[in-house]
ModelCIF file with pLDDT and N, C-alpha, C, O atoms, coordinates in Angstrom:
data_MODEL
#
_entry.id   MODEL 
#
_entity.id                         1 
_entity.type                       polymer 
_entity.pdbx_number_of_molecules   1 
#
_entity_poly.entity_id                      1 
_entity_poly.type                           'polypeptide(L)' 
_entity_poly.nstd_linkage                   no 
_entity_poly.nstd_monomer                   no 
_entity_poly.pdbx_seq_one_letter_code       
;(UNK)(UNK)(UNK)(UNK)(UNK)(UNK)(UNK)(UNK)(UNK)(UNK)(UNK)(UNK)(UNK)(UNK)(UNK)(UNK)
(UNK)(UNK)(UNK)(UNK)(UNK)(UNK)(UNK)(UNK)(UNK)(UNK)(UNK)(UNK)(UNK)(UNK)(UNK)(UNK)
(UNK)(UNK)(UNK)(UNK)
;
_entity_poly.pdbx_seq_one_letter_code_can   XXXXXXXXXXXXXXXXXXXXXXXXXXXXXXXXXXXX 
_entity_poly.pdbx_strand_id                 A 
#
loop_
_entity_poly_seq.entity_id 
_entity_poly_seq.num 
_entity_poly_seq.mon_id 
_entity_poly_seq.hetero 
1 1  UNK n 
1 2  UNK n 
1 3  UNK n 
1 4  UNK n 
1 5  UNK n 
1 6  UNK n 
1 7  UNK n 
1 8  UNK n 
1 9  UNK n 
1 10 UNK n 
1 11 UNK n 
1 12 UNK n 
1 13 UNK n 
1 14 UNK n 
1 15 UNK n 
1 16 UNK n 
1 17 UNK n 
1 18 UNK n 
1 19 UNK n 
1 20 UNK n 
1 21 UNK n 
1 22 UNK n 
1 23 UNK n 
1 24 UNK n 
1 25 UNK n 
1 26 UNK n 
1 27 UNK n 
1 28 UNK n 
1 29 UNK n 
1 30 UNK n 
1 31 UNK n 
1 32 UNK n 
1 33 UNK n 
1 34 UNK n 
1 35 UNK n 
1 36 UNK n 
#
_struct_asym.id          A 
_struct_asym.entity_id   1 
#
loop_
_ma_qa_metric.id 
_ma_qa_metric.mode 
_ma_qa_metric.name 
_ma_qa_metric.software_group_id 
_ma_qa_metric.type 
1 global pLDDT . pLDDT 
2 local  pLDDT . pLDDT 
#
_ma_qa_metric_global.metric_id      1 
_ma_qa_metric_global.metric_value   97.00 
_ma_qa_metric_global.model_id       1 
_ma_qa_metric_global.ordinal_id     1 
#
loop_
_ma_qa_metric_local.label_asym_id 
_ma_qa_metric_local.label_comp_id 
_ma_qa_metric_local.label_seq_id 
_ma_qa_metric_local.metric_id 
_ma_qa_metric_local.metric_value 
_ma_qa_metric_local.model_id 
_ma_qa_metric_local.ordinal_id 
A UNK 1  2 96.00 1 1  
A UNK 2  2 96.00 1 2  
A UNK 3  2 98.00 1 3  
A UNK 4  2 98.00 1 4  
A UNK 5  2 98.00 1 5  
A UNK 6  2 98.00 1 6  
A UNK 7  2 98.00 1 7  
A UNK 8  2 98.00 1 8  
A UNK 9  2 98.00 1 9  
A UNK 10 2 97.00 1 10 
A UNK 11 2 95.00 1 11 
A UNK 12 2 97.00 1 12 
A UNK 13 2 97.00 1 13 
A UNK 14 2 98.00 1 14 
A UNK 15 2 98.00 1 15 
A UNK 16 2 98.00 1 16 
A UNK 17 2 98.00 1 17 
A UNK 18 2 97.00 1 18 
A UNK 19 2 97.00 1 19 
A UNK 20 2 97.00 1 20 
A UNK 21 2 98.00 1 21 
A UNK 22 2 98.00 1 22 
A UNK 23 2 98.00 1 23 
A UNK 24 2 98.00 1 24 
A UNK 25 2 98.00 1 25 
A UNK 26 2 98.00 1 26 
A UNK 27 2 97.00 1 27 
A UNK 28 2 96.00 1 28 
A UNK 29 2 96.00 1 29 
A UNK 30 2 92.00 1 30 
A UNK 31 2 93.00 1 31 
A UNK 32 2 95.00 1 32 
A UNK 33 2 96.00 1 33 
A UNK 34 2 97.00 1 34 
A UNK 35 2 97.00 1 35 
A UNK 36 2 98.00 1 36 
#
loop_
_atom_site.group_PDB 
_atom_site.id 
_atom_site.type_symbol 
_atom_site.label_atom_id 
_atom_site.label_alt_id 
_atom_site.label_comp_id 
_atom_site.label_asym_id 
_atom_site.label_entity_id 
_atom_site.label_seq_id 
_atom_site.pdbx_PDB_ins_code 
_atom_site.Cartn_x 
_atom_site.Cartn_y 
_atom_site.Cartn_z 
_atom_site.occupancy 
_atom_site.B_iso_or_equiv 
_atom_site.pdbx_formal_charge 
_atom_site.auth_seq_id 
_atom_site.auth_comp_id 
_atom_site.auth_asym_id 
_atom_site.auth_atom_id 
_atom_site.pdbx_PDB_model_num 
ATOM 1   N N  . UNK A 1 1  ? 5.012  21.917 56.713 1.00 96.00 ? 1  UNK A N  1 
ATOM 2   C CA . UNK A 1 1  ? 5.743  23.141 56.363 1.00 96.00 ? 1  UNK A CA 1 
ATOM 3   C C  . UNK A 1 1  ? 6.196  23.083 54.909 1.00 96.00 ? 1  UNK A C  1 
ATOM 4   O O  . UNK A 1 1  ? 5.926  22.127 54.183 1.00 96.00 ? 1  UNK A O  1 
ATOM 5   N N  . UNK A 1 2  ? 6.948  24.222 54.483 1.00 96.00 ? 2  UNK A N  1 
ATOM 6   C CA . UNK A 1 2  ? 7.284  24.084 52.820 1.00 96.00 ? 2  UNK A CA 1 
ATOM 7   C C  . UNK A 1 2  ? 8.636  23.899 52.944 1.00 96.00 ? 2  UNK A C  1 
ATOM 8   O O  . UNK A 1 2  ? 9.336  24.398 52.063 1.00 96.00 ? 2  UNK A O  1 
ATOM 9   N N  . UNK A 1 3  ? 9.242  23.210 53.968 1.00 98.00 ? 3  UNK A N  1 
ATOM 10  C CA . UNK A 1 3  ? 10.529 23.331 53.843 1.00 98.00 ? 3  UNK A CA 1 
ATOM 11  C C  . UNK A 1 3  ? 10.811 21.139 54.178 1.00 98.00 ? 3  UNK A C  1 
ATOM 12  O O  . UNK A 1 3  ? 10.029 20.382 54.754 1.00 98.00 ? 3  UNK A O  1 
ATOM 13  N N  . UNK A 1 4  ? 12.438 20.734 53.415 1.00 98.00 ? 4  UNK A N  1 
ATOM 14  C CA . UNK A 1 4  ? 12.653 19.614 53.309 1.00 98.00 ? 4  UNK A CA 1 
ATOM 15  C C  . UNK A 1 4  ? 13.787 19.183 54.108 1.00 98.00 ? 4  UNK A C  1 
ATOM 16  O O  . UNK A 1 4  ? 14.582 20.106 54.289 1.00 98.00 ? 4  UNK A O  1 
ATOM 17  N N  . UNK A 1 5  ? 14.070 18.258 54.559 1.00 98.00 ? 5  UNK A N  1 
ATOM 18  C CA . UNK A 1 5  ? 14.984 18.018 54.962 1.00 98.00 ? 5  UNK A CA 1 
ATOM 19  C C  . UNK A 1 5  ? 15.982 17.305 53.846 1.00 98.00 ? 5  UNK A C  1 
ATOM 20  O O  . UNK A 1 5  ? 15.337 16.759 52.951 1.00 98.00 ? 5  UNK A O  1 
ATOM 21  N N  . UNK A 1 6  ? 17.306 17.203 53.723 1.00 98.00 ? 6  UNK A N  1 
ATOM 22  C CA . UNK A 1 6  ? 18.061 16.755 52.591 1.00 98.00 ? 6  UNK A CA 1 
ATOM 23  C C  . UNK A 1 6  ? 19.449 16.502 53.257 1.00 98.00 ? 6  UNK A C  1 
ATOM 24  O O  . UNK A 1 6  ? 19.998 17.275 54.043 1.00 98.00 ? 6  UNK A O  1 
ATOM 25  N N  . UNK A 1 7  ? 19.879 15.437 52.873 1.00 98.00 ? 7  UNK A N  1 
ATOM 26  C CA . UNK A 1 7  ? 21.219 15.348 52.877 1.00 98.00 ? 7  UNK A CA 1 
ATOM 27  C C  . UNK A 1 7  ? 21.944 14.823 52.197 1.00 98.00 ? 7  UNK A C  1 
ATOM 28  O O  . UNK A 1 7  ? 21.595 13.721 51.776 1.00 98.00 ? 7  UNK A O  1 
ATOM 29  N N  . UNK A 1 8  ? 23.446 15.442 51.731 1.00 98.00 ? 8  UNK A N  1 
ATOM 30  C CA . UNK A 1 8  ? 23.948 15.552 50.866 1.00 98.00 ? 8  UNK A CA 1 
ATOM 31  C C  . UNK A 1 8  ? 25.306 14.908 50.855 1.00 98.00 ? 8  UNK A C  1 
ATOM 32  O O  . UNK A 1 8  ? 25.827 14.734 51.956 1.00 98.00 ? 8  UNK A O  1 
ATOM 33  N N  . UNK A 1 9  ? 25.931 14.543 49.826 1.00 98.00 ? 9  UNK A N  1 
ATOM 34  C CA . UNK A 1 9  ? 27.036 13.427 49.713 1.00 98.00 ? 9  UNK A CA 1 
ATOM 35  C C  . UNK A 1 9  ? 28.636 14.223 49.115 1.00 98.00 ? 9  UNK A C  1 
ATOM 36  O O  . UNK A 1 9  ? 28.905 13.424 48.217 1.00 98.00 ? 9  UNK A O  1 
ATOM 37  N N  . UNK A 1 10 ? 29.366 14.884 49.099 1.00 97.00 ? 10 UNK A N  1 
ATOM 38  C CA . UNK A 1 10 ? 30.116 15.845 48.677 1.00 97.00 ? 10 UNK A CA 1 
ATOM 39  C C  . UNK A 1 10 ? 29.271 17.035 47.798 1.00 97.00 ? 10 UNK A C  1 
ATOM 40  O O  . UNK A 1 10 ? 29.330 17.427 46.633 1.00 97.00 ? 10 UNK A O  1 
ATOM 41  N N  . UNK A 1 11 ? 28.533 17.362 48.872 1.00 95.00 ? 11 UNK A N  1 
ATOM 42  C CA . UNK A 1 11 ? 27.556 18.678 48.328 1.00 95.00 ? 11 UNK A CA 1 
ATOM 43  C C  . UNK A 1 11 ? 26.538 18.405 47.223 1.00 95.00 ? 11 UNK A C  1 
ATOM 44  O O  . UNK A 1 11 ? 26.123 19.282 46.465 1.00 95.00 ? 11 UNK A O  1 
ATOM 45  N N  . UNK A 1 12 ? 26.202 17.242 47.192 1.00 97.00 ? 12 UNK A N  1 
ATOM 46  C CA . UNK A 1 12 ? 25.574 16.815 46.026 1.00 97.00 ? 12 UNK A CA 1 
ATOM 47  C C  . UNK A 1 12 ? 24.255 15.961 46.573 1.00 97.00 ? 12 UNK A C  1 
ATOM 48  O O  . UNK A 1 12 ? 24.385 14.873 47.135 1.00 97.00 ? 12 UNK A O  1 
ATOM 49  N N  . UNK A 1 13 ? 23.148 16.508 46.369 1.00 97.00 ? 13 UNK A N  1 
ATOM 50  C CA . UNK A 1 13 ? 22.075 16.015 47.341 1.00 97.00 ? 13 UNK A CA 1 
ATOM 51  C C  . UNK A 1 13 ? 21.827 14.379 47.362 1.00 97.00 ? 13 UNK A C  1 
ATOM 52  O O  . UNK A 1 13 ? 21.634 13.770 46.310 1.00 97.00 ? 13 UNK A O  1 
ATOM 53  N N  . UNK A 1 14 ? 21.839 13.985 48.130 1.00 98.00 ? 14 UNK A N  1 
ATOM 54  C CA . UNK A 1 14 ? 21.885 12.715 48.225 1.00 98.00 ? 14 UNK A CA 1 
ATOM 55  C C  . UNK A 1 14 ? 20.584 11.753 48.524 1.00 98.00 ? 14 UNK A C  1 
ATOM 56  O O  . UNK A 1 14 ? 20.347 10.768 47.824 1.00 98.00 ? 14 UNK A O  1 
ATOM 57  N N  . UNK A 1 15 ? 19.435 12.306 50.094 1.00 98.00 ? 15 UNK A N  1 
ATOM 58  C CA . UNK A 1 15 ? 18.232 12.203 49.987 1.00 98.00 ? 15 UNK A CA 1 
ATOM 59  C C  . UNK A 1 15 ? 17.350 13.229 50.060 1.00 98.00 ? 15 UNK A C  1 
ATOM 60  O O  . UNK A 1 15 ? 17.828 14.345 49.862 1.00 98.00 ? 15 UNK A O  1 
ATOM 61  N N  . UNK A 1 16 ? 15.965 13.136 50.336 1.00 98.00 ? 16 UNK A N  1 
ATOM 62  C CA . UNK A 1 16 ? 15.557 14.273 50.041 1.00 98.00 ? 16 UNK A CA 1 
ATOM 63  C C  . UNK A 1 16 ? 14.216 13.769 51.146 1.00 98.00 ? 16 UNK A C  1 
ATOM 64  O O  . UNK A 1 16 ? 13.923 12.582 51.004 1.00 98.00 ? 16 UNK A O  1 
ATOM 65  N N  . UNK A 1 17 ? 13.453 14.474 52.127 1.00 98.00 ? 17 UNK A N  1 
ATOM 66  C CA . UNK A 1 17 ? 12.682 14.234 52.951 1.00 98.00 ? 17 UNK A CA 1 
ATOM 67  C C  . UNK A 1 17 ? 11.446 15.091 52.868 1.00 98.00 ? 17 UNK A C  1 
ATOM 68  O O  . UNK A 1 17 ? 11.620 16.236 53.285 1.00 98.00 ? 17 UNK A O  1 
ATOM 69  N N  . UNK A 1 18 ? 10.453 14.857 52.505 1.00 97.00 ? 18 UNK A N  1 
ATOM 70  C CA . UNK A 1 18 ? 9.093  16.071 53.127 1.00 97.00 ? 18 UNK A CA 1 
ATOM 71  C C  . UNK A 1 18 ? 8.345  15.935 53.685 1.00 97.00 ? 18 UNK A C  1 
ATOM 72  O O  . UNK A 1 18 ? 7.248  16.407 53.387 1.00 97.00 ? 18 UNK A O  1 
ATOM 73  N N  . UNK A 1 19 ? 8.639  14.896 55.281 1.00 97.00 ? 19 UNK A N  1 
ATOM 74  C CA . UNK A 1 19 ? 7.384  14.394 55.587 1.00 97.00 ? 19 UNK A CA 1 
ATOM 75  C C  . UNK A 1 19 ? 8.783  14.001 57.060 1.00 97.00 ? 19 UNK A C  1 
ATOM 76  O O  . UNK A 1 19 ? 9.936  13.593 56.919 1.00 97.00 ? 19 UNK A O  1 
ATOM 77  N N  . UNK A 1 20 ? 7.981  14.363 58.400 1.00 97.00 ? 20 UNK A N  1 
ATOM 78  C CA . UNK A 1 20 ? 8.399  13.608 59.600 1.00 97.00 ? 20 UNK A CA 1 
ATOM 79  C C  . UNK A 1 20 ? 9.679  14.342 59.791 1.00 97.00 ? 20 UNK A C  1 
ATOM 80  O O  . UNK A 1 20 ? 10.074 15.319 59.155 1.00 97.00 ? 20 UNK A O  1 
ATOM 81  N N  . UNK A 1 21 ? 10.354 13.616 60.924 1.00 98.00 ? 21 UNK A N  1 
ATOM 82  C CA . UNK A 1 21 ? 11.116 14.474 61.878 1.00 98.00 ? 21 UNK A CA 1 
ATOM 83  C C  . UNK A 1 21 ? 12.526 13.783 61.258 1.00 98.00 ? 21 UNK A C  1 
ATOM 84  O O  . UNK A 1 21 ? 13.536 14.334 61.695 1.00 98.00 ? 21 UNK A O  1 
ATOM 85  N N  . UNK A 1 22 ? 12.739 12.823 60.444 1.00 98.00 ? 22 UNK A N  1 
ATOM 86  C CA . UNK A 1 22 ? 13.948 11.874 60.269 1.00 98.00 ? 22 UNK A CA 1 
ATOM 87  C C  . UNK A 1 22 ? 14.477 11.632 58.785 1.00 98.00 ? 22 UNK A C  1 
ATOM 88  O O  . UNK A 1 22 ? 13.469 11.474 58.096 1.00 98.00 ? 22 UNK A O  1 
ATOM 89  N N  . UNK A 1 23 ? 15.391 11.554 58.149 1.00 98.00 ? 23 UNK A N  1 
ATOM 90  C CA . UNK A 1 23 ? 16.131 11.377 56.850 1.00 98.00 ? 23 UNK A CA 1 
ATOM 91  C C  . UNK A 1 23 ? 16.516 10.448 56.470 1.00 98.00 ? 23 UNK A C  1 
ATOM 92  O O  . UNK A 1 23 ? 16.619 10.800 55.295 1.00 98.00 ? 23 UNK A O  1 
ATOM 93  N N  . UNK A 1 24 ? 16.857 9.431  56.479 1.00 98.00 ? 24 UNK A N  1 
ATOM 94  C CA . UNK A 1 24 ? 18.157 8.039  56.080 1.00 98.00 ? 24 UNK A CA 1 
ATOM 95  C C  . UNK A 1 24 ? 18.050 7.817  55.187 1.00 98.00 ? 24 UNK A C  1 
ATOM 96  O O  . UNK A 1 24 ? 17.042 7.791  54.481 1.00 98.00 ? 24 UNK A O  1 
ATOM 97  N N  . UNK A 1 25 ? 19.405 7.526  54.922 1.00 98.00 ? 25 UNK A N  1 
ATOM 98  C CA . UNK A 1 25 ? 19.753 6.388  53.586 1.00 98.00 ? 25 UNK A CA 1 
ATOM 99  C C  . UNK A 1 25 ? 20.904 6.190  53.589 1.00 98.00 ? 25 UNK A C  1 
ATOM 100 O O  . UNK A 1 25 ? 21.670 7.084  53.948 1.00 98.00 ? 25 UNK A O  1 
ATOM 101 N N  . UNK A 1 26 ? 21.478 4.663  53.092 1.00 98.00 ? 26 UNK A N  1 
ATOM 102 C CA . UNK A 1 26 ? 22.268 4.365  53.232 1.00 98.00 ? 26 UNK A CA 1 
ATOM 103 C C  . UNK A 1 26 ? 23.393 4.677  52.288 1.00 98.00 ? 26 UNK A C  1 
ATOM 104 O O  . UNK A 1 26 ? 23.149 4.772  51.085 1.00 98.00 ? 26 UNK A O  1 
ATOM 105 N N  . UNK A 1 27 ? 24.809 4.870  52.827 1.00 97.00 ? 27 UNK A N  1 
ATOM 106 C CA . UNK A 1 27 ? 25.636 5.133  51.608 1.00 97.00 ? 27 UNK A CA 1 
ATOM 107 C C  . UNK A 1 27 ? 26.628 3.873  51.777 1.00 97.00 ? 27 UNK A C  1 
ATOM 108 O O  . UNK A 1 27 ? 26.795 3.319  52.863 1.00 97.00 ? 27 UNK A O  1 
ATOM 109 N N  . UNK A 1 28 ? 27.297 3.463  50.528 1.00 96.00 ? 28 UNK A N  1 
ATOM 110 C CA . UNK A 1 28 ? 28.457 2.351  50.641 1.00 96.00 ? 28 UNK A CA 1 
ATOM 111 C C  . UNK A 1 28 ? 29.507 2.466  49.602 1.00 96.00 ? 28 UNK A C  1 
ATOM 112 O O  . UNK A 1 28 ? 29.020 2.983  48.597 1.00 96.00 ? 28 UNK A O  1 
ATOM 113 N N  . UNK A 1 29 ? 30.427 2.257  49.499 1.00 96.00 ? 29 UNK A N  1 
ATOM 114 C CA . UNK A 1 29 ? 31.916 2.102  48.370 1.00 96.00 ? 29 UNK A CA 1 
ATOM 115 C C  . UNK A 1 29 ? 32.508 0.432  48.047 1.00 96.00 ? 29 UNK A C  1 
ATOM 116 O O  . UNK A 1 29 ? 33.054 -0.233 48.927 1.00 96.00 ? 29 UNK A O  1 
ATOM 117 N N  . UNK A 1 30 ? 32.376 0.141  47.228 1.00 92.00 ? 30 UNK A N  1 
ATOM 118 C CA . UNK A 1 30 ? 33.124 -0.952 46.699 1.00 92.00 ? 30 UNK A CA 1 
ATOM 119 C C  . UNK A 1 30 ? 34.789 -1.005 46.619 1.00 92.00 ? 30 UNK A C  1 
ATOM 120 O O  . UNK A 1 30 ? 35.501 -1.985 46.400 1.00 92.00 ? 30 UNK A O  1 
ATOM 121 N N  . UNK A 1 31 ? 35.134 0.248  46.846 1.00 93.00 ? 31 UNK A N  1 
ATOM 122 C CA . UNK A 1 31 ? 36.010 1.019  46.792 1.00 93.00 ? 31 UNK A CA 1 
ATOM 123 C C  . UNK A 1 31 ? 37.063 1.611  47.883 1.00 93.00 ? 31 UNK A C  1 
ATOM 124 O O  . UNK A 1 31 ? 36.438 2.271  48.714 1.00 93.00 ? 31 UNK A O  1 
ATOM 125 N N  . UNK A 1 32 ? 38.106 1.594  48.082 1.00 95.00 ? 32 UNK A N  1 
ATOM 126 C CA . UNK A 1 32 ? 38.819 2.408  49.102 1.00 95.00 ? 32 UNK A CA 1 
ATOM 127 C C  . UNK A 1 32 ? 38.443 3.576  49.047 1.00 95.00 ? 32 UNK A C  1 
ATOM 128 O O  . UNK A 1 32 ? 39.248 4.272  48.430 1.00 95.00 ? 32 UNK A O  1 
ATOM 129 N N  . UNK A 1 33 ? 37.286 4.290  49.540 1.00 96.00 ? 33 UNK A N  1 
ATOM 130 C CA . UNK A 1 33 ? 37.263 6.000  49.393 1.00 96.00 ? 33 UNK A CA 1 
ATOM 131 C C  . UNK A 1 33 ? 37.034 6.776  50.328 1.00 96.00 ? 33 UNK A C  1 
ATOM 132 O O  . UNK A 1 33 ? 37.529 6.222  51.309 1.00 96.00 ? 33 UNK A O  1 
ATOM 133 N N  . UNK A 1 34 ? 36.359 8.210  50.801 1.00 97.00 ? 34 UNK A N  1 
ATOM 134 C CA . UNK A 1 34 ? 35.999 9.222  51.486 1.00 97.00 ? 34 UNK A CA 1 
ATOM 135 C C  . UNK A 1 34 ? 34.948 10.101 50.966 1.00 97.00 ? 34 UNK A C  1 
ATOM 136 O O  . UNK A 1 34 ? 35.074 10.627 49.860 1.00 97.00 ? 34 UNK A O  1 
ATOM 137 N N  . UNK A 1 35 ? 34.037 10.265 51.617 1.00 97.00 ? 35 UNK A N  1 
ATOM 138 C CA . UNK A 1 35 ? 33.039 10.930 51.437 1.00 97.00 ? 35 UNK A CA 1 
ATOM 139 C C  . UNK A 1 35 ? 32.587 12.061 52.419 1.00 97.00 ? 35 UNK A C  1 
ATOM 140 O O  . UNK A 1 35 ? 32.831 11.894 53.614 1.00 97.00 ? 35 UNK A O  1 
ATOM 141 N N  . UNK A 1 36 ? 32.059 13.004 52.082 1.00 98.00 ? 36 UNK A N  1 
ATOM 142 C CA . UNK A 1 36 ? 31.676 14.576 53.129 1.00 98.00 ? 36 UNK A CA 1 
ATOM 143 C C  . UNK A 1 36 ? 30.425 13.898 53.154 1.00 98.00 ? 36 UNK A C  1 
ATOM 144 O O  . UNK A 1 36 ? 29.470 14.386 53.760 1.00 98.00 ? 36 UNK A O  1 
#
């Protein structure tokens, strides 16, 4: 299809997919923080 799958880290694209049914990637903080 022409369409991607993506997911995004406080609205800010994070991965980006064009192929298969699945997305991942890992996110981490060194940091005390929060993330959307």
């Amino acid at each position: 299809t022409p369409y991607y799958i993506r997911i995004y880290r406080n609205s800010t694209q994070f991965a980006i997919c064009g192929t298969g049914t699945t997305c991942s990637v890992d996110a981490t903080s060194s940091v005390i923080d929060s993330a959307w």
